[in-house]
N, C-alpha and C. Protein backbone atom coordinates (compact mmCIF):
# COMPACT_ATOMS: atom_id res chain seq x y z
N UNK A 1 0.85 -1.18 0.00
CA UNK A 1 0.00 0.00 0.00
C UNK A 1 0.89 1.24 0.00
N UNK A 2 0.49 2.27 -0.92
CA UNK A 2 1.20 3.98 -0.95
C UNK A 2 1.77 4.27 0.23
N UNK A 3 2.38 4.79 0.76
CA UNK A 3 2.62 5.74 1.71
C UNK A 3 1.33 6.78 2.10
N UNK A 4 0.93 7.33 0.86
CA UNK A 4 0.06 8.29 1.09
C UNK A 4 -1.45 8.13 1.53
N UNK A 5 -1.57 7.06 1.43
CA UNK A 5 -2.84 6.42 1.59
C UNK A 5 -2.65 6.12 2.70
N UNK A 6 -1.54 5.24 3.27
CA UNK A 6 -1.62 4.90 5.21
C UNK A 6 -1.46 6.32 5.87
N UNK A 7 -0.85 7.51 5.45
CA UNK A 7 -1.27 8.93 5.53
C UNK A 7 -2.32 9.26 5.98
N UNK A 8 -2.84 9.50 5.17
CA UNK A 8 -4.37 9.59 5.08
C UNK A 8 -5.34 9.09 6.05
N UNK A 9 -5.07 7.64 6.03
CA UNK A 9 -6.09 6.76 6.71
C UNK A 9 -5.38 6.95 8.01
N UNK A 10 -4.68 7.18 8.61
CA UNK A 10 -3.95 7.38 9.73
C UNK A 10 -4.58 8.91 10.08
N UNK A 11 -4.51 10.03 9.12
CA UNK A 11 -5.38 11.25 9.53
C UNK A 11 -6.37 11.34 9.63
N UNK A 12 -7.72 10.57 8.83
CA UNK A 12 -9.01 10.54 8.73
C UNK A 12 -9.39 9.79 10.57
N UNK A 13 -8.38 8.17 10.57
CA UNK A 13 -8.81 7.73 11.62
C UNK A 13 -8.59 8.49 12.86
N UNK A 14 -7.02 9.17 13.00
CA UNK A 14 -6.82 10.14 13.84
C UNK A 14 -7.52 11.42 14.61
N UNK A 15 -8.54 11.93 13.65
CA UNK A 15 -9.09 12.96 13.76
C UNK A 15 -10.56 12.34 14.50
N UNK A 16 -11.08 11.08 13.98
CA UNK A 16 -11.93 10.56 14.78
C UNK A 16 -11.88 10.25 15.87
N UNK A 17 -11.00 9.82 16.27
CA UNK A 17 -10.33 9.35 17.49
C UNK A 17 -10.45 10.44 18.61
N UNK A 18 -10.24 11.59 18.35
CA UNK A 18 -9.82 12.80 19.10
C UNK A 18 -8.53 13.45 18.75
N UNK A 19 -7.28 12.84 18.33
CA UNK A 19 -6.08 13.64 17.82
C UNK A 19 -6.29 14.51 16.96
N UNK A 20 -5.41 15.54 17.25
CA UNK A 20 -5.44 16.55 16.22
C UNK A 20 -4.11 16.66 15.85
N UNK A 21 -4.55 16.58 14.50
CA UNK A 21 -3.32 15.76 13.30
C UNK A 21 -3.24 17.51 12.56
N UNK A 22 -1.77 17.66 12.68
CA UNK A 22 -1.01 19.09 11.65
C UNK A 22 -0.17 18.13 10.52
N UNK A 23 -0.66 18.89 9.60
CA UNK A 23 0.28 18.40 8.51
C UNK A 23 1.44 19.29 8.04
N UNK A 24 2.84 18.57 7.93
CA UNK A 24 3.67 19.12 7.23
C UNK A 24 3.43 19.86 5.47
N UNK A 25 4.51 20.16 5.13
CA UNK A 25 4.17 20.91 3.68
C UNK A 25 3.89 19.96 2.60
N UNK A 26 4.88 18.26 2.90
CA UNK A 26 4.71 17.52 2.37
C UNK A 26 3.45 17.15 2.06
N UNK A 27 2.70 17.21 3.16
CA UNK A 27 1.12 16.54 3.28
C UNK A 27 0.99 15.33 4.40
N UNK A 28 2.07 15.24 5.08
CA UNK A 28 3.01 14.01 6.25
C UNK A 28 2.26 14.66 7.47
N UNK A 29 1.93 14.18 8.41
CA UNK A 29 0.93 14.10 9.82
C UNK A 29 2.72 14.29 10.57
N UNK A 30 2.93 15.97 11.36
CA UNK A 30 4.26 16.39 11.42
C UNK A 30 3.92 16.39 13.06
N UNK A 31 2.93 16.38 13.20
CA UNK A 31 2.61 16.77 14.86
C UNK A 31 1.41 15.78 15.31
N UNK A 32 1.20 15.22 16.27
CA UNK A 32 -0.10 14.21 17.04
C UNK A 32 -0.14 14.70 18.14
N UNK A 33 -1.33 15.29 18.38
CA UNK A 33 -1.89 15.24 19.98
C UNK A 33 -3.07 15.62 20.00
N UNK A 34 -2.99 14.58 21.88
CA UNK A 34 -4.37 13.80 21.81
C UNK A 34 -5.46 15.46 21.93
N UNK A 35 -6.56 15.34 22.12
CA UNK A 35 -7.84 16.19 22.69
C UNK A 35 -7.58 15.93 23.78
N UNK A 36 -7.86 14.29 24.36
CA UNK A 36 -8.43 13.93 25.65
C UNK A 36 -7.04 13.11 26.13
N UNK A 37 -7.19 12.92 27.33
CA UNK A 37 -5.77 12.72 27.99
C UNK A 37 -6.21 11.63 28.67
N UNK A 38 -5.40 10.79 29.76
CA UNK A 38 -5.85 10.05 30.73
C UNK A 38 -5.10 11.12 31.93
N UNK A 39 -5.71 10.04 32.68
CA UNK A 39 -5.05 11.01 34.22
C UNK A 39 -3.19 11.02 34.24
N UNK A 40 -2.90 9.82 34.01
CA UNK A 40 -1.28 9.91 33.71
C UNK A 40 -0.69 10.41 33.13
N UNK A 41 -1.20 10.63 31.98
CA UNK A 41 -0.93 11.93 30.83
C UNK A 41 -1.13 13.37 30.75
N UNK A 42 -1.88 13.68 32.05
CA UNK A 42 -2.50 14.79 32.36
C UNK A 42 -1.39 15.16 33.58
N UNK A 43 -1.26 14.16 34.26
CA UNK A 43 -0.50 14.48 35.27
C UNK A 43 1.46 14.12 34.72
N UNK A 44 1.52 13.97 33.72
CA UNK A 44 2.87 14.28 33.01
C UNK A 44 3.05 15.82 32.23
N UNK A 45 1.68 16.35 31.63
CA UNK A 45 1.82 17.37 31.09
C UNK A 45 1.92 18.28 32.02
N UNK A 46 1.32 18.39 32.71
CA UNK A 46 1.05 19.49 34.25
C UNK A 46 2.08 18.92 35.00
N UNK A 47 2.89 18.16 35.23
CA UNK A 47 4.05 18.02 35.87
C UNK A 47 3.59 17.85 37.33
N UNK A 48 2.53 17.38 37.48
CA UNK A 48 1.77 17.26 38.76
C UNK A 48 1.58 15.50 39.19
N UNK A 49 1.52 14.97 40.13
CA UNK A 49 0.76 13.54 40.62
C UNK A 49 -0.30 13.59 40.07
N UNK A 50 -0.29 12.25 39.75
CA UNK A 50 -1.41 11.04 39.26
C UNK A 50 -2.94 11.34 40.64
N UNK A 51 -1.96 11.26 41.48
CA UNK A 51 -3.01 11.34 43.18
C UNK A 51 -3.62 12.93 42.79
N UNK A 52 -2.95 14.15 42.36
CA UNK A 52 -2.98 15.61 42.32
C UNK A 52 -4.14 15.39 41.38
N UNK A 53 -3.56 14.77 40.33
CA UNK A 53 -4.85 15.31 39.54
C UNK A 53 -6.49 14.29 39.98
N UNK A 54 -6.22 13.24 40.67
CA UNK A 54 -7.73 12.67 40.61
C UNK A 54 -8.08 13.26 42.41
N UNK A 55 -7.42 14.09 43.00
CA UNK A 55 -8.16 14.61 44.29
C UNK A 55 -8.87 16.31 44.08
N UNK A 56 -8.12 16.79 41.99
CA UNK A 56 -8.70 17.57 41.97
C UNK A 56 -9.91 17.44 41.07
N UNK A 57 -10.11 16.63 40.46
CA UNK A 57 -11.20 16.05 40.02
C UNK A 57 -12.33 15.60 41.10
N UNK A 58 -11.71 14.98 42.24
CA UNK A 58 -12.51 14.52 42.76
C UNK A 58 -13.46 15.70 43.77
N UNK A 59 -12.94 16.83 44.14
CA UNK A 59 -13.12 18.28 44.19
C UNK A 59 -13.74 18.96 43.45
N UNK A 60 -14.55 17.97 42.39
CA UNK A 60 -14.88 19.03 41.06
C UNK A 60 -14.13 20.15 40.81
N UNK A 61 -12.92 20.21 40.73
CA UNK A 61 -12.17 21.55 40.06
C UNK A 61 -11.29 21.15 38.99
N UNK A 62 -11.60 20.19 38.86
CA UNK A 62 -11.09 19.83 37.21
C UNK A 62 -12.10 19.17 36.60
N UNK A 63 -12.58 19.32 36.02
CA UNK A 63 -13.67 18.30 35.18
C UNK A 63 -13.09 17.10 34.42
N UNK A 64 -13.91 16.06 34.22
CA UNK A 64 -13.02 15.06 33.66
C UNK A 64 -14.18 14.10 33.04
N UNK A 65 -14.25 13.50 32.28
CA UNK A 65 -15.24 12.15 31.70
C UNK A 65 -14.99 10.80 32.02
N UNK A 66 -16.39 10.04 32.49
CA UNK A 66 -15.92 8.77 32.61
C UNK A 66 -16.30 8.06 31.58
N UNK A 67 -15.15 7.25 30.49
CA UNK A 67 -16.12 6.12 29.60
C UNK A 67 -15.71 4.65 29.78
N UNK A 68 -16.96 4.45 30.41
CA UNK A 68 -16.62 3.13 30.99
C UNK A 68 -15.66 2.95 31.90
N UNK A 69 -14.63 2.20 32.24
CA UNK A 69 -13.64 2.21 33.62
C UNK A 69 -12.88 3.55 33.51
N UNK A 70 -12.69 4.05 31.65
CA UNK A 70 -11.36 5.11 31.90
C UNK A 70 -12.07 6.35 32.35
N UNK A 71 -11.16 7.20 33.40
CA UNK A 71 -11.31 8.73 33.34
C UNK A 71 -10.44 9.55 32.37
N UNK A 72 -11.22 10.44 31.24
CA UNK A 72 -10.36 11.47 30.40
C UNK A 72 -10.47 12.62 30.46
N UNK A 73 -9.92 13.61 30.43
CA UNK A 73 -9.66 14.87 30.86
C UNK A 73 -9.51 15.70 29.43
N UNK A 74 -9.98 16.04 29.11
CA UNK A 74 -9.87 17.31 27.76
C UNK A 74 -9.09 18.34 28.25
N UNK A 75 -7.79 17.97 27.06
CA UNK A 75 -6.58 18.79 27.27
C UNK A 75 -7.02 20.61 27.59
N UNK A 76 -8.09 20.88 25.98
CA UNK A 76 -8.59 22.36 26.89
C UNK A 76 -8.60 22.71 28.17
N UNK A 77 -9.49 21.82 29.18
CA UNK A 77 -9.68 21.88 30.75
C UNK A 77 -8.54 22.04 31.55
N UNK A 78 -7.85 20.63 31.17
CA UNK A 78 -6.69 20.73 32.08
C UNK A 78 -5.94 22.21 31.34
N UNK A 79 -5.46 22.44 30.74
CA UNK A 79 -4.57 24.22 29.99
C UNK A 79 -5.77 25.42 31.18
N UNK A 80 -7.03 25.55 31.21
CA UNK A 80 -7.62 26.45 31.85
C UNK A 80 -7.47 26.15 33.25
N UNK A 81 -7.37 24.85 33.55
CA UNK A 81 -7.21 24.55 34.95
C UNK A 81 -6.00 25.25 35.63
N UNK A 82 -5.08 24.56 34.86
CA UNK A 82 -3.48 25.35 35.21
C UNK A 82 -3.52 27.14 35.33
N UNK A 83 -4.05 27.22 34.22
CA UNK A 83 -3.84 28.90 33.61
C UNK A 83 -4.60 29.94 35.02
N UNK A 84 -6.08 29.07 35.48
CA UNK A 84 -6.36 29.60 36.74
C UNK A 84 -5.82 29.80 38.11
N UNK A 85 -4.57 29.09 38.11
CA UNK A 85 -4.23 29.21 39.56
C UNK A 85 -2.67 29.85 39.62
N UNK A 86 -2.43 30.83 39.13
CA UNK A 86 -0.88 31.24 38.81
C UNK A 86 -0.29 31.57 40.26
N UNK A 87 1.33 31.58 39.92
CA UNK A 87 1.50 31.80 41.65
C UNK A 87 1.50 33.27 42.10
N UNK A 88 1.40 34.05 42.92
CA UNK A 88 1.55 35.61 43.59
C UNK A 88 2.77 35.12 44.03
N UNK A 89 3.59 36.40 43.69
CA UNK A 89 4.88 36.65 44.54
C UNK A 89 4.42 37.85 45.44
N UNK A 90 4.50 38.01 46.82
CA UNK A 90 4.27 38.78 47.50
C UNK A 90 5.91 39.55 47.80
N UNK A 91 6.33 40.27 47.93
CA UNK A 91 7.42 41.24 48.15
C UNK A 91 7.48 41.88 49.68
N UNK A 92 8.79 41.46 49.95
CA UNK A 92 8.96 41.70 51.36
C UNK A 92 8.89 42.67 52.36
């Protein structure tokens, strides 16, 4: 099979999936990432615990989906989650 065709079918399926697929100039899938995260993946991007992120979920202050056993987190959420809590430097 082409190259361009497992391309393709790799972007069409990708995009269903939830990834959001950038294409190079070639027309080559140059970048992958997910929409939806798991908690481990959420808590690698945020540089935070696995425990951090499901006690803030469990807090409702992160929102998160259950399908079926997995919990997923929509990368949007977690980026606004972070973006809400910046640190104050107070000055002496």
């Amino acid at each position: 099979m082409p190259t361009c065709v497992l391309v393709n079918c790799f972007f069409d399926i990708g995009t269903e999936l939830g990834y959001k697929v950038s294409r190079s100039e070639g027309g080559e899938p140059s970048e992958v990432s997910r929409a939806y995260l798991t908690i481990k993946e959420a808590a690698d991007v945020s540089r935070l615990g696995s425990s951090t992120i499901r006690l803030y979920i469990r807090k409702r202050e992160l929102k998160a989906h259950k399908v079926g056993r997995r919990v997923i987190i929509k990368r949007t959420d977690l980026v606004k989650f972070l973006e809400s809590r910046p640190i104050v430097i107070l000055s002496d």
